[in-house]
C-alpha atoms as a PDB file:
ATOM      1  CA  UNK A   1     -35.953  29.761 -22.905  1.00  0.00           C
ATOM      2  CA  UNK A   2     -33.978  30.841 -19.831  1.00  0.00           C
ATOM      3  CA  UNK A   3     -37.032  32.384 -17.835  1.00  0.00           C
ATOM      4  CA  UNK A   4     -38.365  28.761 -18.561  1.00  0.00           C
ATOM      5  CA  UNK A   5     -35.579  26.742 -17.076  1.00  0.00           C
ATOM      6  CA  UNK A   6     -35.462  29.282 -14.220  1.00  0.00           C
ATOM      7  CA  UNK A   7     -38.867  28.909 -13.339  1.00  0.00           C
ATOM      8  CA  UNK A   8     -38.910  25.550 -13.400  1.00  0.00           C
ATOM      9  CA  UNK A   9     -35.820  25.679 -10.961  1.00  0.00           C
ATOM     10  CA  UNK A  10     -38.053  27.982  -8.870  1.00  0.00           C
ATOM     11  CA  UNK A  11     -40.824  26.155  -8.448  1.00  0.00           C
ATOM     12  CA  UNK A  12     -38.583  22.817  -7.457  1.00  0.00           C
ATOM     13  CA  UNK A  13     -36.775  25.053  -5.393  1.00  0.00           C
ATOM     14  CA  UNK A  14     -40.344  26.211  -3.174  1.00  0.00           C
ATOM     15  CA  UNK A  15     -41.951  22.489  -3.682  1.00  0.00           C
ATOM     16  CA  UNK A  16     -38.204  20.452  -2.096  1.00  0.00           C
ATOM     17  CA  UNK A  17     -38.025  23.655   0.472  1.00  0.00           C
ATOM     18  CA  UNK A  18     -41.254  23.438   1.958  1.00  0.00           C
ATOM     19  CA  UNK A  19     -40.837  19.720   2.538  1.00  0.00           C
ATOM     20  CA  UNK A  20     -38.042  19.881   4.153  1.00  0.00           C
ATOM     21  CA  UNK A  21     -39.564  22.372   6.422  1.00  0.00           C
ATOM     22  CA  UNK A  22     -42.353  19.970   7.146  1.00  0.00           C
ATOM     23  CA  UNK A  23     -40.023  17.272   8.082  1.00  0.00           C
ATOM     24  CA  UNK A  24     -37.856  19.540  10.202  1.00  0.00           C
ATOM     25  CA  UNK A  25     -41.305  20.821  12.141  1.00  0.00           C
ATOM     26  CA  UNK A  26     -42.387  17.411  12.496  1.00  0.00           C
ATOM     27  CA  UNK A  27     -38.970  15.965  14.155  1.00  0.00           C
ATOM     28  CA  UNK A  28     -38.945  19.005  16.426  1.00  0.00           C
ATOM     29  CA  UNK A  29     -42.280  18.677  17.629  1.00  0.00           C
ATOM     30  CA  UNK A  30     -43.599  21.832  16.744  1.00  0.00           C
ATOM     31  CA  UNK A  31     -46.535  22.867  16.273  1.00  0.00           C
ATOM     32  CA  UNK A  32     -48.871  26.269  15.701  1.00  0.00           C
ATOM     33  CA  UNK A  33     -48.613  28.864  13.391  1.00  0.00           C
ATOM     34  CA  UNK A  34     -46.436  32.022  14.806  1.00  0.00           C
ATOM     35  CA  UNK A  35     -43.545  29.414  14.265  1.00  0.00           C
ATOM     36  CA  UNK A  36     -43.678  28.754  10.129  1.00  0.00           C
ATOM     37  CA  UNK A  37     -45.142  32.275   9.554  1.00  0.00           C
ATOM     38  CA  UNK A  38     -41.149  33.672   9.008  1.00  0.00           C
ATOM     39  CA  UNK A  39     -41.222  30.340   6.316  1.00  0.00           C
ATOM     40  CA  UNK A  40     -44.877  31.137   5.384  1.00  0.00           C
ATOM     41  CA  UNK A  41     -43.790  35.071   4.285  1.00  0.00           C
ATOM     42  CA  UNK A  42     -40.025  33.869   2.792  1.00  0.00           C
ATOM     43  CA  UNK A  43     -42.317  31.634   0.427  1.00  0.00           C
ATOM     44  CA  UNK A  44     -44.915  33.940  -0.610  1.00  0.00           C
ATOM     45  CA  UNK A  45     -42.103  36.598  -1.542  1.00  0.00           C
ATOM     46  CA  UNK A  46     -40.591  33.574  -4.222  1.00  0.00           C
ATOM     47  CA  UNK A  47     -44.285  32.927  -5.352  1.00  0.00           C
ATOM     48  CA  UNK A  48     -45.208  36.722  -5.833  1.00  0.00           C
ATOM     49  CA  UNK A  49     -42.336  37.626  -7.162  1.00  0.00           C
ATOM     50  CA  UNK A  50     -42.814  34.557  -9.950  1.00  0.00           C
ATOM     51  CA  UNK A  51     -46.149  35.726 -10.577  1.00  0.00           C
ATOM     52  CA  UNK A  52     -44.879  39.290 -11.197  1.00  0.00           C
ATOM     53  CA  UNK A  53     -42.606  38.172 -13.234  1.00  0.00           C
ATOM     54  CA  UNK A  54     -44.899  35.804 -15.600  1.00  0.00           C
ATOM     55  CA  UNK A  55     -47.480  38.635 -16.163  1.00  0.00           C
ATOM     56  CA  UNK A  56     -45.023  41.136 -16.555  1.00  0.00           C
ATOM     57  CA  UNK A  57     -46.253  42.868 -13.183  1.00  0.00           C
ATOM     58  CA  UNK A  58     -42.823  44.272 -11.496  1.00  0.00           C
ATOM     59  CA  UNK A  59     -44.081  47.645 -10.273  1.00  0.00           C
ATOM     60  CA  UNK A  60     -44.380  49.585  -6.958  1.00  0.00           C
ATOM     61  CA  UNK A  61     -46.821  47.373  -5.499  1.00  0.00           C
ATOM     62  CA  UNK A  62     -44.612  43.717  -5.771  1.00  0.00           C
ATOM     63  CA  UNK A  63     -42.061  45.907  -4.213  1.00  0.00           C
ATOM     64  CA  UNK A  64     -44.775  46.632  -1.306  1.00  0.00           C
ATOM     65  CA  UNK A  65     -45.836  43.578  -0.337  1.00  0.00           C
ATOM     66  CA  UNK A  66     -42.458  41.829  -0.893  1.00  0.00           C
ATOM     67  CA  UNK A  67     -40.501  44.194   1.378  1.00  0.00           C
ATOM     68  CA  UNK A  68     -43.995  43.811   3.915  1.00  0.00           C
ATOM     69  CA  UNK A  69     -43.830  40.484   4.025  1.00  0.00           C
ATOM     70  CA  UNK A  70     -39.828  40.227   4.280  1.00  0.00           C
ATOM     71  CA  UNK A  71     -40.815  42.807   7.672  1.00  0.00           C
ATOM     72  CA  UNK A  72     -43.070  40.281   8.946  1.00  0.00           C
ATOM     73  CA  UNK A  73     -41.096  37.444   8.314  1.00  0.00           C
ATOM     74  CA  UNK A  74     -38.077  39.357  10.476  1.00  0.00           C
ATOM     75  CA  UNK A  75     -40.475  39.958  13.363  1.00  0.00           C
ATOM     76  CA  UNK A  76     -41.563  36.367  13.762  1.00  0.00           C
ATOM     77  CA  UNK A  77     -38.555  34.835  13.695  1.00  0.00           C
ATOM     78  CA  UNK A  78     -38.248  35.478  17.640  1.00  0.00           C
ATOM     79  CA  UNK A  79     -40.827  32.488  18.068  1.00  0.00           C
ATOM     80  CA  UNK A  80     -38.632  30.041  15.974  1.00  0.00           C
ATOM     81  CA  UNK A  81     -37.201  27.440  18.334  1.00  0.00           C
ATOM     82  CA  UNK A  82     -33.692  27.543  18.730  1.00  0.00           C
ATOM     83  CA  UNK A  83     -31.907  24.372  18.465  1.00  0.00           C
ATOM     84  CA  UNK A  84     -29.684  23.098  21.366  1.00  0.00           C
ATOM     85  CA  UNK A  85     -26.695  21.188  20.283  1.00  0.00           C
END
């Protein structure tokens, strides 16, 4: 029952997130892709690592692609916009 109610929180969790990161992209003005790829990779490690988890798939290659992806996200975080205050 509790790997229901915590994917359920999961899944609210991505669905609320990636609105607000809409919004947020939208009232800054932004706009391509090298931007929301660090968002793009952050959300793909939550959704792969769901998926693992459902089909009982935790093994060396989740680990791969979730530790590849948390690399790229790192690297294009230097094309975010920083926010002046």
């Amino acid at each position: 029952m509790l790997e229901i109610i915590l994917s359920i929180i999961l899944i609210i969790t991505l669905i609320l997130s990636s609105i607000i990161v809409v919004k947020k992209r939208k009232k800054a003005g932004l706009t391509g892709v090298k931007s929301v790829l660090t968002s793009i990779c952050f959300f793909l490690i939550a959704i792969i690592s769901l998926f693992a988890y459902w089909f009982n798939f935790m093994g060396l290659l989740v680990w791969f692609i979730n530790i590849c992806l948390l690399i790229l996200g790192a690297y294009f975080t230097k094309y975010m916009k920083i926010e002046e205050k």
